[in-house]
C-alpha atoms as a PDB file:
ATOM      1  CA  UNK A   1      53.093 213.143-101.075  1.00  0.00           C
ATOM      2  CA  UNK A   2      51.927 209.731-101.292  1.00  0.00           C
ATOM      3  CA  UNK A   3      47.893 210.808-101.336  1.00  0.00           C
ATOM      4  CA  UNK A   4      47.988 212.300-104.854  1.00  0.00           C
ATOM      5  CA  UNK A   5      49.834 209.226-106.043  1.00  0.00           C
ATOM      6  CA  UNK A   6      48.235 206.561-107.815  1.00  0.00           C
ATOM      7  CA  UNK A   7      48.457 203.245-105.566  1.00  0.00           C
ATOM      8  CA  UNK A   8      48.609 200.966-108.674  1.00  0.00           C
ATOM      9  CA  UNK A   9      52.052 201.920-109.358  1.00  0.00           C
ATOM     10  CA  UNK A  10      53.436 200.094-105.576  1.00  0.00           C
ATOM     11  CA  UNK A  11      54.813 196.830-106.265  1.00  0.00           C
ATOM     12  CA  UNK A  12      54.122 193.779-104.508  1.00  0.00           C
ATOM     13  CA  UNK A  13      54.370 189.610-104.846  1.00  0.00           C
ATOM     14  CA  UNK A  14      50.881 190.000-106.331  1.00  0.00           C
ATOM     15  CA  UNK A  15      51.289 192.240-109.092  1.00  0.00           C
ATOM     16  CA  UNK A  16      53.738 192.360-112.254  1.00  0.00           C
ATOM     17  CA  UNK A  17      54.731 194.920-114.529  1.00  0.00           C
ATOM     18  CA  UNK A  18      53.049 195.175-117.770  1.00  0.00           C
ATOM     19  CA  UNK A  19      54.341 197.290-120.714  1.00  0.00           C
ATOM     20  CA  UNK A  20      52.343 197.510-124.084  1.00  0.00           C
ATOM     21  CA  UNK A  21      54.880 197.193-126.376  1.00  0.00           C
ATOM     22  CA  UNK A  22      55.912 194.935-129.313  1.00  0.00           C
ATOM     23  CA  UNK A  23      57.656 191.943-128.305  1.00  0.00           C
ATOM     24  CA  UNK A  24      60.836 191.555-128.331  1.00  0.00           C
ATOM     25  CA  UNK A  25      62.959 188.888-130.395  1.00  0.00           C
ATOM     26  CA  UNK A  26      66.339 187.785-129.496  1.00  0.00           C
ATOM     27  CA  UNK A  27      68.896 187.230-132.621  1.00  0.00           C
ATOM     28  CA  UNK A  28      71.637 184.288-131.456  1.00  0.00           C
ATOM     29  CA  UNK A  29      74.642 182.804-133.408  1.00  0.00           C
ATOM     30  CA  UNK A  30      73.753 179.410-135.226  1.00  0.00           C
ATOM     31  CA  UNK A  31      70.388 178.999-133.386  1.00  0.00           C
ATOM     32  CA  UNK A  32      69.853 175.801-135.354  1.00  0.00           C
ATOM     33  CA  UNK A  33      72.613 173.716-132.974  1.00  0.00           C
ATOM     34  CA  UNK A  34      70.101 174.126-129.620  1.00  0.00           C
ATOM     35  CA  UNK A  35      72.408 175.552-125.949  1.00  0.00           C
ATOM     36  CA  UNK A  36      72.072 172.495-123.627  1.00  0.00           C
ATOM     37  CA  UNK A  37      73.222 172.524-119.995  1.00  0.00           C
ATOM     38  CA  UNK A  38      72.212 170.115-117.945  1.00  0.00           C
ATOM     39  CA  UNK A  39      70.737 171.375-114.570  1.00  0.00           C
ATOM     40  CA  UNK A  40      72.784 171.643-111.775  1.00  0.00           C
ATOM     41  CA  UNK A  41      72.287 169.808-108.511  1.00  0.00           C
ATOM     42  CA  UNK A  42      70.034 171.379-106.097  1.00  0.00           C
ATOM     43  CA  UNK A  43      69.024 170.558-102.353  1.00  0.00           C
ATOM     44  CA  UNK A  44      65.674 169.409-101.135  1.00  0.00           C
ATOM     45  CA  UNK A  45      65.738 172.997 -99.354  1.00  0.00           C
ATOM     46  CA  UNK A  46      66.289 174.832-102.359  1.00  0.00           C
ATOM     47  CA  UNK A  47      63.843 173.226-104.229  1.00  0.00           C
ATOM     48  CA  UNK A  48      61.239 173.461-101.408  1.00  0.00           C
ATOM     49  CA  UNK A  49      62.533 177.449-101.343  1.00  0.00           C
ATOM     50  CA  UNK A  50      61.770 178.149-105.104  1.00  0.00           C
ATOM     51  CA  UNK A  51      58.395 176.371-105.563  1.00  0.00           C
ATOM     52  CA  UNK A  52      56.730 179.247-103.848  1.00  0.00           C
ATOM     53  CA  UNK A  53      58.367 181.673-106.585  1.00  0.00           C
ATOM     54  CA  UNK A  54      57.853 179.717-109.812  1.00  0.00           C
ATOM     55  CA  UNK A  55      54.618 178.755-109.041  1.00  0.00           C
ATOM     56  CA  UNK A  56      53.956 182.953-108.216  1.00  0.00           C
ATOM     57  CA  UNK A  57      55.894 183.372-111.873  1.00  0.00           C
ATOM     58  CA  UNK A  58      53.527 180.599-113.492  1.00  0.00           C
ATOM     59  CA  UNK A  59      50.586 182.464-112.258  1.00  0.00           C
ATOM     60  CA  UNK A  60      51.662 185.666-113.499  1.00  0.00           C
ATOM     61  CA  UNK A  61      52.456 184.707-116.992  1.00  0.00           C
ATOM     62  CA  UNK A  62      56.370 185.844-116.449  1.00  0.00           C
ATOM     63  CA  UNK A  63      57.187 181.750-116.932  1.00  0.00           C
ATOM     64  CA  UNK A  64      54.907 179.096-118.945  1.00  0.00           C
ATOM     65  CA  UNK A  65      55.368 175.466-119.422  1.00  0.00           C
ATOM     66  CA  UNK A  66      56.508 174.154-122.481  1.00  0.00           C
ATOM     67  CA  UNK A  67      59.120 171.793-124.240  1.00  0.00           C
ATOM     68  CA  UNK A  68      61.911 173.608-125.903  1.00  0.00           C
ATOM     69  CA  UNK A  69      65.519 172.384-127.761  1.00  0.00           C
ATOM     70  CA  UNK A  70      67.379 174.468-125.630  1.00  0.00           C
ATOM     71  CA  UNK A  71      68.177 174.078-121.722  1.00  0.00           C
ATOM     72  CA  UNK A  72      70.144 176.162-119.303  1.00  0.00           C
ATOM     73  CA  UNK A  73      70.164 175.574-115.429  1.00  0.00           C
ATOM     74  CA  UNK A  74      69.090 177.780-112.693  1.00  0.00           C
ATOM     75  CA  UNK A  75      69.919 178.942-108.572  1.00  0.00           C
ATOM     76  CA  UNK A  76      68.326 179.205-105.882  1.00  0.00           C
ATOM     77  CA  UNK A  77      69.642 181.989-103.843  1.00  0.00           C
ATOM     78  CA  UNK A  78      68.216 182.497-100.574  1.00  0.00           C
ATOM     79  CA  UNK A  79      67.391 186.191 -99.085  1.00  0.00           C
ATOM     80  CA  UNK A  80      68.282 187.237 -96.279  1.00  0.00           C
ATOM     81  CA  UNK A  81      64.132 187.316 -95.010  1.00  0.00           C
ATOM     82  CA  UNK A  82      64.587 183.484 -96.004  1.00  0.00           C
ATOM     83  CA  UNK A  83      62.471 183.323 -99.388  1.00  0.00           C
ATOM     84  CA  UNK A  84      64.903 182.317-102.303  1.00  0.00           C
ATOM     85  CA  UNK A  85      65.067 183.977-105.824  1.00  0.00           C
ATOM     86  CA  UNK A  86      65.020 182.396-108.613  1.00  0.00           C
ATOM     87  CA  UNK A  87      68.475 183.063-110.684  1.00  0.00           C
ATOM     88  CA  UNK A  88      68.999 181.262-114.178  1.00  0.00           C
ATOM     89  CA  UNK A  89      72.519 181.238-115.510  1.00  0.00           C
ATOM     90  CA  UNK A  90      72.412 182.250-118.928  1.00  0.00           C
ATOM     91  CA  UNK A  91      75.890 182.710-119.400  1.00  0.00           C
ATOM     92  CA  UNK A  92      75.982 180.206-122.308  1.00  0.00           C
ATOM     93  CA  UNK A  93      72.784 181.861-123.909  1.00  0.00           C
ATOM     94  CA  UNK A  94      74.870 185.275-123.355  1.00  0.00           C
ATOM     95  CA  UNK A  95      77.757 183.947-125.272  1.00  0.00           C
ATOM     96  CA  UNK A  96      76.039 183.159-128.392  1.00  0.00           C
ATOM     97  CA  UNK A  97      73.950 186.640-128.704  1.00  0.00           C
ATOM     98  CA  UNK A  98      73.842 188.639-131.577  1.00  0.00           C
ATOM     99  CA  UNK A  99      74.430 192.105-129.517  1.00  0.00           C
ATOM    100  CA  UNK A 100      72.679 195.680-130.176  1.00  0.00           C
ATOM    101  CA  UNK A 101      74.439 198.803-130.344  1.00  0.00           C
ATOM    102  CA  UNK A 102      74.404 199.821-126.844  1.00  0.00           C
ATOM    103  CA  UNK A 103      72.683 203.401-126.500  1.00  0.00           C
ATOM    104  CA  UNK A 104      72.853 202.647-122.274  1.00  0.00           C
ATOM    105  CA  UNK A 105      73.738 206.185-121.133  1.00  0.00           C
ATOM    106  CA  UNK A 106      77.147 206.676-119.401  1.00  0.00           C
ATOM    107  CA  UNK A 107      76.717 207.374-115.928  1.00  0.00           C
ATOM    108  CA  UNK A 108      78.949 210.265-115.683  1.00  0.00           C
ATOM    109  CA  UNK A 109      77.550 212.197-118.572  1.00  0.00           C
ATOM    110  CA  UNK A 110      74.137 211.698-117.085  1.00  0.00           C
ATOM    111  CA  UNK A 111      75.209 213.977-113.499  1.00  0.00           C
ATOM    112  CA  UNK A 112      76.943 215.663-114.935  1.00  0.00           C
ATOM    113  CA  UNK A 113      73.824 217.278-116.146  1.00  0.00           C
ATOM    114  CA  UNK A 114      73.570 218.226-112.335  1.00  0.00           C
ATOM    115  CA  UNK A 115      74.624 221.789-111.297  1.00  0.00           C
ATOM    116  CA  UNK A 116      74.897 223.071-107.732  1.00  0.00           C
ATOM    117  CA  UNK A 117      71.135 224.987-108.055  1.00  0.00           C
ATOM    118  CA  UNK A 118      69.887 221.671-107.794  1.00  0.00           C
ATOM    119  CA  UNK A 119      69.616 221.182-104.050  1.00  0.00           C
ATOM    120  CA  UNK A 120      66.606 218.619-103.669  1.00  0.00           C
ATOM    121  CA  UNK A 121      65.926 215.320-105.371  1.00  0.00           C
ATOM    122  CA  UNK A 122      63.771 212.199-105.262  1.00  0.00           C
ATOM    123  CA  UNK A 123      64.882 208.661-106.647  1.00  0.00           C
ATOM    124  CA  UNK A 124      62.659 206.120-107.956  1.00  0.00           C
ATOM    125  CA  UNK A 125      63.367 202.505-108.746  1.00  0.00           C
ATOM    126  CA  UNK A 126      61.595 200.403-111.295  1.00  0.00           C
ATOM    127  CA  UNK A 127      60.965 196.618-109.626  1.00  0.00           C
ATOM    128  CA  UNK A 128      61.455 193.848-111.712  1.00  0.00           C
ATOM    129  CA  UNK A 129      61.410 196.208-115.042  1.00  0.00           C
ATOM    130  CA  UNK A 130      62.777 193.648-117.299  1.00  0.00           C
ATOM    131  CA  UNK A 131      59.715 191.410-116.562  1.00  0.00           C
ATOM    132  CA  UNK A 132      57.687 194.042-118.019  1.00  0.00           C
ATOM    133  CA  UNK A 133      58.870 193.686-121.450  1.00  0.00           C
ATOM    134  CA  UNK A 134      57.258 190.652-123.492  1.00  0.00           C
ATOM    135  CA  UNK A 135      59.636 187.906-125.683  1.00  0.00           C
ATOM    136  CA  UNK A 136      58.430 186.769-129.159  1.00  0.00           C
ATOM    137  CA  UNK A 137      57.251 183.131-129.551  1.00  0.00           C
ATOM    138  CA  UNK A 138      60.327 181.794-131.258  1.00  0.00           C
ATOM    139  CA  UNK A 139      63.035 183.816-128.448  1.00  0.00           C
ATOM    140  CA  UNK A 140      61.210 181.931-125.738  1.00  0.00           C
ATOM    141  CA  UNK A 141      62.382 178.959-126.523  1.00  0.00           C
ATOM    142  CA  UNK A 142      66.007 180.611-125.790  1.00  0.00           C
ATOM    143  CA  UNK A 143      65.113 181.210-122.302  1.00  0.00           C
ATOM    144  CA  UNK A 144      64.202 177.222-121.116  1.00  0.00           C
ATOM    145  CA  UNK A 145      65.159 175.724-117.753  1.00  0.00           C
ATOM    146  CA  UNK A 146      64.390 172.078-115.879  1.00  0.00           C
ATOM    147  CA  UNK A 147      62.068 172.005-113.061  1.00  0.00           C
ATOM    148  CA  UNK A 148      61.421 169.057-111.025  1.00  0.00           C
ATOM    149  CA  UNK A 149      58.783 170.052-107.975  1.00  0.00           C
ATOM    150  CA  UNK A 150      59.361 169.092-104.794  1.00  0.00           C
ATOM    151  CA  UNK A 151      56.854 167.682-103.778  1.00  0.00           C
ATOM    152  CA  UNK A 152      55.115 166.114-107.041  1.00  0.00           C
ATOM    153  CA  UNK A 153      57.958 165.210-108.330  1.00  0.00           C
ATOM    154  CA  UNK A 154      57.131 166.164-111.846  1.00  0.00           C
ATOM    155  CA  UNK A 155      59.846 166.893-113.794  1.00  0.00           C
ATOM    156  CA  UNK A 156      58.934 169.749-116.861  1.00  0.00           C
ATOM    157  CA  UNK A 157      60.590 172.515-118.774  1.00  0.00           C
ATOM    158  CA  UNK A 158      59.521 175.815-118.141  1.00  0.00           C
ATOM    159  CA  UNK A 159      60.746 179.099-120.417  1.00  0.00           C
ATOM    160  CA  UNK A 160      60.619 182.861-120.067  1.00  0.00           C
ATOM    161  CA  UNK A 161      57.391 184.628-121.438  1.00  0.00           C
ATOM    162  CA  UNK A 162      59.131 187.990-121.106  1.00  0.00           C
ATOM    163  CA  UNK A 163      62.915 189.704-121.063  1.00  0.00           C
ATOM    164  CA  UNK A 164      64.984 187.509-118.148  1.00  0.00           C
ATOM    165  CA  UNK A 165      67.606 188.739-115.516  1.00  0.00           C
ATOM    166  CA  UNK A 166      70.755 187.856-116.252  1.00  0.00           C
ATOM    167  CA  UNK A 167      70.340 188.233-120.087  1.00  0.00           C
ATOM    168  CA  UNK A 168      73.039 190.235-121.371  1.00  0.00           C
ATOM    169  CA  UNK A 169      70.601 192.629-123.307  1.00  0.00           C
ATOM    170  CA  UNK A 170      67.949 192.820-121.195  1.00  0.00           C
ATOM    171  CA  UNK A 171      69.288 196.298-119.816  1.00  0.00           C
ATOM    172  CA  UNK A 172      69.820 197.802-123.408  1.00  0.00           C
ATOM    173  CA  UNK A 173      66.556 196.672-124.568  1.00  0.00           C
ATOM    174  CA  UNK A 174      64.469 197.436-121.534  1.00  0.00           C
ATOM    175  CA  UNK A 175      66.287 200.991-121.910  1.00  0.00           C
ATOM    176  CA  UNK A 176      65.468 201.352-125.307  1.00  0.00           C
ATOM    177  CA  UNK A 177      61.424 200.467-124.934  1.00  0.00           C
ATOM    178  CA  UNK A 178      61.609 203.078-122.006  1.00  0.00           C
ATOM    179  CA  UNK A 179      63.232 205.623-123.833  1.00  0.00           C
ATOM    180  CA  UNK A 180      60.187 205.904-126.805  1.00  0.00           C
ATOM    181  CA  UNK A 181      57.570 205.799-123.328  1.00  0.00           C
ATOM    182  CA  UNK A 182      59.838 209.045-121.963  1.00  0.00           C
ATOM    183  CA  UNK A 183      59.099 210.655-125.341  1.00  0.00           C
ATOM    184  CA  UNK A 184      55.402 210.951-124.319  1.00  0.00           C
ATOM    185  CA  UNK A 185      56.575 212.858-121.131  1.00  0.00           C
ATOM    186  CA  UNK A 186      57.366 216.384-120.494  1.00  0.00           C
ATOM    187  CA  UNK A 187      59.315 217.572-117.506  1.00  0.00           C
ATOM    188  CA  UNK A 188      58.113 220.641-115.761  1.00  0.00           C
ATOM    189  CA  UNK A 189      59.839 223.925-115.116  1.00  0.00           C
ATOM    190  CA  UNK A 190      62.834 224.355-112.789  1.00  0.00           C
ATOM    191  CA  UNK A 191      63.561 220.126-112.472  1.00  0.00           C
ATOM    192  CA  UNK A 192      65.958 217.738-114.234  1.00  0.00           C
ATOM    193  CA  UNK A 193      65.137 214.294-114.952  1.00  0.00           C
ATOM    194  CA  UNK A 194      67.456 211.786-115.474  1.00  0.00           C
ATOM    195  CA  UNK A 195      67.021 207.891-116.341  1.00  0.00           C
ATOM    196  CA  UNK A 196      69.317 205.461-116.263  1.00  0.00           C
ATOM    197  CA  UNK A 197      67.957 201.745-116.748  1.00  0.00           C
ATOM    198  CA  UNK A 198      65.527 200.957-114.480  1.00  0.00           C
ATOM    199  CA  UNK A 199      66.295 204.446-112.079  1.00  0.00           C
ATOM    200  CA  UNK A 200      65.175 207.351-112.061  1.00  0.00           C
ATOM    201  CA  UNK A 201      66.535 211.083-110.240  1.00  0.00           C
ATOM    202  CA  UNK A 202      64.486 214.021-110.357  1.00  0.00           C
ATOM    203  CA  UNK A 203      66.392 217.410-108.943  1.00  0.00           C
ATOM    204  CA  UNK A 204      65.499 221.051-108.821  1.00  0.00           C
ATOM    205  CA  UNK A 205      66.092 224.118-106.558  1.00  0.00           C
ATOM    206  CA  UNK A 206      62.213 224.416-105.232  1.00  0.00           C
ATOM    207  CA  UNK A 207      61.108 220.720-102.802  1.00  0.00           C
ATOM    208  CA  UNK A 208      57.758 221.732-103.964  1.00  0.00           C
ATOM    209  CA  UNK A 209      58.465 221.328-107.460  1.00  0.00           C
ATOM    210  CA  UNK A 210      60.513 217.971-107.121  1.00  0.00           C
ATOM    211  CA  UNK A 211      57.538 216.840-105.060  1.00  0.00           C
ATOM    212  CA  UNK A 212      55.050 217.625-107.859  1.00  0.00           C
ATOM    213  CA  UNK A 213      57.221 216.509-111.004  1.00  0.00           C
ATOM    214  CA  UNK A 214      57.820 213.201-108.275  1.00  0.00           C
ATOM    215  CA  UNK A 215      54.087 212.618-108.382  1.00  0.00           C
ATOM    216  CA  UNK A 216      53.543 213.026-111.962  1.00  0.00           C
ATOM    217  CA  UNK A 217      56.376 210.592-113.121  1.00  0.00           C
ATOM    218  CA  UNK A 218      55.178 207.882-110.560  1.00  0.00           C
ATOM    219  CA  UNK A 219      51.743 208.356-112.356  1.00  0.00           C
ATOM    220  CA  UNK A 220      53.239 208.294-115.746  1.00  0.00           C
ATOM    221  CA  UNK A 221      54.502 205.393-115.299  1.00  0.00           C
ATOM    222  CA  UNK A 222      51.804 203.474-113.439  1.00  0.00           C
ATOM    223  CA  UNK A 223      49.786 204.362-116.522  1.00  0.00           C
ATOM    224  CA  UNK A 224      52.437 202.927-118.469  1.00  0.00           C
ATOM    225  CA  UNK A 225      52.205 199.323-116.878  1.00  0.00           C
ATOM    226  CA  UNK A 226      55.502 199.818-114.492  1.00  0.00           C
ATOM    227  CA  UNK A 227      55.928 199.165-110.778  1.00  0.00           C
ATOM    228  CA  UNK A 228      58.005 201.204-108.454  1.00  0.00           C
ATOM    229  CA  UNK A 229      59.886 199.719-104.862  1.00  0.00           C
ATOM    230  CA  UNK A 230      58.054 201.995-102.525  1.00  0.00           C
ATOM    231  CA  UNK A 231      60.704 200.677-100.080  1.00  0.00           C
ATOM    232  CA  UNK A 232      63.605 202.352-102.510  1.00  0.00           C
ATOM    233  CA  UNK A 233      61.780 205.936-103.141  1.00  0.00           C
ATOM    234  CA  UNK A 234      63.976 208.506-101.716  1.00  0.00           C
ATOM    235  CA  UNK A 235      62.800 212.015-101.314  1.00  0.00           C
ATOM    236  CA  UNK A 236      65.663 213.831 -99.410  1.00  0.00           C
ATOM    237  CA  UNK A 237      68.260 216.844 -99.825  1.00  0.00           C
ATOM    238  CA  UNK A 238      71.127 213.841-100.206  1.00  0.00           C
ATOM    239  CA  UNK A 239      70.397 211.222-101.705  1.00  0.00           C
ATOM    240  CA  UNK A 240      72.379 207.717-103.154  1.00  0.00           C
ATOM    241  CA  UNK A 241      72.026 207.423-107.311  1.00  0.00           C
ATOM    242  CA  UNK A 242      74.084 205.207-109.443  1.00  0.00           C
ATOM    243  CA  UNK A 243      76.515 204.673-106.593  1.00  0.00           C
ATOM    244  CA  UNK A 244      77.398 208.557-105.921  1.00  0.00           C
ATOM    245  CA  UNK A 245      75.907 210.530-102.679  1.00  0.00           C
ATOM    246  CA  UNK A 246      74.872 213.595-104.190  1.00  0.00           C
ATOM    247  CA  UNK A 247      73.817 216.745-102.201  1.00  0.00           C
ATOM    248  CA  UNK A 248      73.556 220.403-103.281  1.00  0.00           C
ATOM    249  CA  UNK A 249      74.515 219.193-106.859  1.00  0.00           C
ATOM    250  CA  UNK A 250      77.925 217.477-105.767  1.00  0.00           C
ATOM    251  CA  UNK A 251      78.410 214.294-105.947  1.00  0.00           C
ATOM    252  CA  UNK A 252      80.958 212.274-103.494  1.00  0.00           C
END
């Protein structure tokens, strides 16, 4: 399966998602009095564990330095292979968000779409999806954290250059810049498709025909400027989607 498929679309540390779209801007209540929260503590091992990651994330483009009005602190979580992510707690930010309608699908209405004829699926997981969408200048500024490096010592801000994790509307506007790229694609014959976020299921009764419609959507959208967890693509008769086990179009 994995011949006919384009190997751009793999993720890895090296290479970001990239969609060309309009950026986004991010509406928040009385913008003029600037969010400040000073950083929190963090050990000499945490620091030493997330200067790998922001410098990757400087290098990319997904962070940039500059000075902003606003300030918000961030984590360092450690993984269980013993890298760290980089978390940034944006509850305050979240608070003070002018919301969108949500037009997130409910997950029930989506399998439901399911019936029993549908006996094989694949599932495929956008990586790091939100990174792929680009912020406006001014909603940047939004998005600032401290940063003092380890070893250096230099102490700067640094801001998001695209939609973070752990914004409140990342999800519904990630969703809704997917949704008008899904326009541009057709499903074949005899398979559903269903998105939801950053996942995606294909089912149908032939495994030849879930294979094929498999290998066109991973092309899609590694022409599109997404990456896929090759680690997460499942290609079974049961598989796990949106927290359900579904086989033979029943879900448990």
């Amino acid at each position: 399966m994995r011949k006919k498929i384009n190997s751009e679309v793999w993720y890895t540390p090296d290479s970001v998602g990239r969609l060309n779209i309009p950026p986004f801007s991010v509406i928040i209540k009385d913008p003029e009095t600037p969010i400040r929260v000073k950083q929190y503590p963090i050990s000499p091992e945490g620091k030493n564990g997330l200067k790998p990651e922001i410098e990757r994330l400087l290098s990319k483009g997904l962070l940039e330095s500059r000075m902003s009005p606003f300030n918000t602190p961030i984590l360092p979580i450690k993984k269980a292979d013993g890298s760290y992510r980089l978390v940034h707690d944006l509850r305050e930010i979240n608070k003070r968000t002018v919301a969108r309608f949500p037009v997130v699908a409910n997950p029930y209405t989506l399998l439901s779409r399911l019936g029993p004829e549908k006996q094989y699926y694949s599932v495929i997981d956008l990586k790091d999806a939100f990174w792929a969408c680009p912020l406006d200048e001014k909603s940047r500024d939004y998005f600032a954290f401290e940063w003092e490096d380890p070893v250096t010592h230099r102490r700067q801000q640094l801001r998001w250059t695209v939609l973070p994790q752990g914004f409140t509307e990342s999800p519904n506007l990630f969703g809704q810049a997917l949704e008008q790229i899904l326009q541009e694609y057709q499903t074949g014959e005899g398979v559903t498709l269903i998105q939801y976020v950053d996942d995606f299921l294909i089912a149908g009764e032939a495994e030849d025909k879930v294979r094929a419609e498999s290998i066109r959507l991973l092309n899609f959208l590694s022409a599109k400027g997404l990456k896929v967890s090759k680690a997460k693509l499942q290609f079974v008769e049961e598989v796990k989607y949106l927290g359900h086990y579904l086989r033979k179009g029943r879900r448990k």
